[in-house]
C-alpha atoms as a PDB file:
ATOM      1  CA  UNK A   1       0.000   0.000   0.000  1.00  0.00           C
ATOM      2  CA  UNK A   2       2.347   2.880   1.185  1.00  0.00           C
ATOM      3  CA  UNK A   3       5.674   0.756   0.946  1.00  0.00           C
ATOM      4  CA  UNK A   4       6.274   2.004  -2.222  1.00  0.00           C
ATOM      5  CA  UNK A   5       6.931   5.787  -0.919  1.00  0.00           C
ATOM      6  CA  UNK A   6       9.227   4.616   2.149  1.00  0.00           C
ATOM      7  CA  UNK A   7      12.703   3.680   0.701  1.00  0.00           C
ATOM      8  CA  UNK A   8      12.117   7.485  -1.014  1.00  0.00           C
ATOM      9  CA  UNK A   9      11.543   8.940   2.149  1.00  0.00           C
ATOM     10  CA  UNK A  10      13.363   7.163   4.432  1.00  0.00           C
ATOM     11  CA  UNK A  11      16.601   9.949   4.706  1.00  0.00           C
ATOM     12  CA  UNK A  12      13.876  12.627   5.014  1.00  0.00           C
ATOM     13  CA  UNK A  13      12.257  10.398   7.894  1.00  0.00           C
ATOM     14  CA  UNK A  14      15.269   9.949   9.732  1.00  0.00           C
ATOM     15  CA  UNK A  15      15.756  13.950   9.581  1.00  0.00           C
ATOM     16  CA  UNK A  16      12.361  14.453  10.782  1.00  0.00           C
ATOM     17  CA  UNK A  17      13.578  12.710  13.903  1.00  0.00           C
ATOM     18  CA  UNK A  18      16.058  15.477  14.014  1.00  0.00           C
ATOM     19  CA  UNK A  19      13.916  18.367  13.045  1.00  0.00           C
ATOM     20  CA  UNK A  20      11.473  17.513  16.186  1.00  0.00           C
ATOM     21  CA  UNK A  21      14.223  18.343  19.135  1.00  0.00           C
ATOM     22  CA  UNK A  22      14.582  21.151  17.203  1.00  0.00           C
ATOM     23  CA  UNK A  23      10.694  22.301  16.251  1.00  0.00           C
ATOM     24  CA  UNK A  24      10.873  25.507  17.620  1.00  0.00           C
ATOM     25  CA  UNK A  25      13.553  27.086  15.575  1.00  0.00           C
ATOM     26  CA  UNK A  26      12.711  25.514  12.150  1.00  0.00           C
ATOM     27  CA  UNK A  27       9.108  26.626  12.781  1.00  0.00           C
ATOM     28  CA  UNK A  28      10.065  29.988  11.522  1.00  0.00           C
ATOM     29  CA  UNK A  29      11.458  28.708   8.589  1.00  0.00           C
ATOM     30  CA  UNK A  30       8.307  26.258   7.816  1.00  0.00           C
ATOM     31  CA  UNK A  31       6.272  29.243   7.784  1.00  0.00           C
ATOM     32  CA  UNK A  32       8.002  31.273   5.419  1.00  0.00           C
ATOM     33  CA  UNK A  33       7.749  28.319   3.256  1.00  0.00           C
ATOM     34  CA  UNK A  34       4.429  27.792   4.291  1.00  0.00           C
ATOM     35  CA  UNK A  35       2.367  31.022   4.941  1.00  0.00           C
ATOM     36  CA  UNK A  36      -1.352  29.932   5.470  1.00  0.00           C
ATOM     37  CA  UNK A  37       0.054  27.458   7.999  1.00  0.00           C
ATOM     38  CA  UNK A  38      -1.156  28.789  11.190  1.00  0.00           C
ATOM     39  CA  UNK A  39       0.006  29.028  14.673  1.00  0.00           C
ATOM     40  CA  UNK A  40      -2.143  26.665  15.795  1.00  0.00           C
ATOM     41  CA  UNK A  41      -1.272  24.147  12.869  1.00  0.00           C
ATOM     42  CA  UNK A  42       2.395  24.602  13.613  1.00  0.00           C
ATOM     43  CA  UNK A  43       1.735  23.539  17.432  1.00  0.00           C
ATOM     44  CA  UNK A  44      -0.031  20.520  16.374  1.00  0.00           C
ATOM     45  CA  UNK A  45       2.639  19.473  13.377  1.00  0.00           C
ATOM     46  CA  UNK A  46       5.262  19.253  16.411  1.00  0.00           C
ATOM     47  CA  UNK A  47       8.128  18.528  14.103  1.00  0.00           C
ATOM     48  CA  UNK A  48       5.834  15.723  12.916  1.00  0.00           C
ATOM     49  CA  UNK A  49       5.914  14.639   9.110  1.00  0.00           C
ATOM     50  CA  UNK A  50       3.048  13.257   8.926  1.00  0.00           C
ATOM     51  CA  UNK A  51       1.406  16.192  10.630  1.00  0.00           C
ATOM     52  CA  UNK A  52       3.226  18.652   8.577  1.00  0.00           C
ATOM     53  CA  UNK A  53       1.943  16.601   5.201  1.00  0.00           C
ATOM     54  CA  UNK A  54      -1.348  16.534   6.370  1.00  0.00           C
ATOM     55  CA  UNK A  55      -1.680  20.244   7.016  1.00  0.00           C
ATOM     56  CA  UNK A  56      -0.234  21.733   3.722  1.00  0.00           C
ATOM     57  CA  UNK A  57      -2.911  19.271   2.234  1.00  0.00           C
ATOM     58  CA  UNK A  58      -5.804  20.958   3.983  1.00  0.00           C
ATOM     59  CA  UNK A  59      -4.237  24.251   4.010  1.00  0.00           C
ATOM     60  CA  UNK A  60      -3.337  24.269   0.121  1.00  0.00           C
ATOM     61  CA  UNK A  61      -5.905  21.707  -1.124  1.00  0.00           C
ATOM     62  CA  UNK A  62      -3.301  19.489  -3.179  1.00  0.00           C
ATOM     63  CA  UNK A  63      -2.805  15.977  -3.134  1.00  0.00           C
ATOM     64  CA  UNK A  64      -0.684  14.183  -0.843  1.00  0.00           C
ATOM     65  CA  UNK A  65       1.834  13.207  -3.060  1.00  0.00           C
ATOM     66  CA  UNK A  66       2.099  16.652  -3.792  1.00  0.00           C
ATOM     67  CA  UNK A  67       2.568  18.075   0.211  1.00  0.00           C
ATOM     68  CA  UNK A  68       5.203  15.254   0.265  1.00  0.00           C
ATOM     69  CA  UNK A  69       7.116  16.052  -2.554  1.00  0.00           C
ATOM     70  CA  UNK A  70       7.219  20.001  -1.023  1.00  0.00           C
ATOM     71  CA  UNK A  71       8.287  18.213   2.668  1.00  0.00           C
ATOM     72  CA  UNK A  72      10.838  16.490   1.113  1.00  0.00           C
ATOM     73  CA  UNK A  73      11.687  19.047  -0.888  1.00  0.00           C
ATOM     74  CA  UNK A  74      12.213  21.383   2.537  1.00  0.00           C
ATOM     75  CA  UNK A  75      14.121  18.481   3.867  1.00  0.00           C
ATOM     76  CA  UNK A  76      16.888  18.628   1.297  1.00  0.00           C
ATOM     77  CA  UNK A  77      18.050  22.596   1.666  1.00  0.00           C
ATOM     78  CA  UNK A  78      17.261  22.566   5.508  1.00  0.00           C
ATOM     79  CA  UNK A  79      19.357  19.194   5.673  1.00  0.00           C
ATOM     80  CA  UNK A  80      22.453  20.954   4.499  1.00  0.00           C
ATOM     81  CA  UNK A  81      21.743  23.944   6.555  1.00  0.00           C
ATOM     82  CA  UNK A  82      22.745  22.929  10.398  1.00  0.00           C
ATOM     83  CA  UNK A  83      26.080  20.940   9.787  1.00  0.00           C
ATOM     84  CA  UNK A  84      27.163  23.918   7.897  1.00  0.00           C
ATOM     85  CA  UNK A  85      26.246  26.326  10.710  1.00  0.00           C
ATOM     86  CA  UNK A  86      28.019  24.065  12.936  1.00  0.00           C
ATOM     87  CA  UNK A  87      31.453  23.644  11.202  1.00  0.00           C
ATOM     88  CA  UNK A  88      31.195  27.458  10.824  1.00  0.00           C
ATOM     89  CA  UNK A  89      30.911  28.110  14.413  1.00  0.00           C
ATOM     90  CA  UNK A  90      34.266  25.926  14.914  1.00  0.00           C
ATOM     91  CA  UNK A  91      32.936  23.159  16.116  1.00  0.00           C
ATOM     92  CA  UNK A  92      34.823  19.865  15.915  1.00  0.00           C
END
């Protein structure tokens, strides 16, 4: 049924995992990319994929291959974002 999508998402999954100890500074950037996403919505998503999937559905009336395709899409210029903040800052 939904096995087909996994192996796709799995490196976006495992991010996810990632992205939900750090919800409350990559909400900012989830509503920029977002905009109709509301507060409310963003408490609920929780750094949740599934969540966040489901709400750009309702919010933008697409398809959910669509909303997943713009998560994982998010997923690959916010993965590169913190390790590159974090070598900048010296860290090693």
């Amino acid at each position: 049924m939904g096995t087909a999508a996994t192996p796709k998402n799995k490196g976006a999954n495992m991010n996810f995992e990632q992205l939900e100890g750090k919800w409350k500074q990559v909400k900012g950037n989830v509503r920029e990319r977002w905009g109709r996403l509301t507060d409310d919505d963003l408490e609920q998503i929780a750094g949740k994929r599934e969540q966040l999937v489901g709400r750009i559905q309702e919010r933008y009336g697409i398809m959910k291959e669509a909303a997943e395709a713009q998560v994982n899409e998010f997923m690959k210029t916010y993965q590169t974002e913190p390790e590159t903040k974090g070598r900048a800052a010296g860290q090693r």
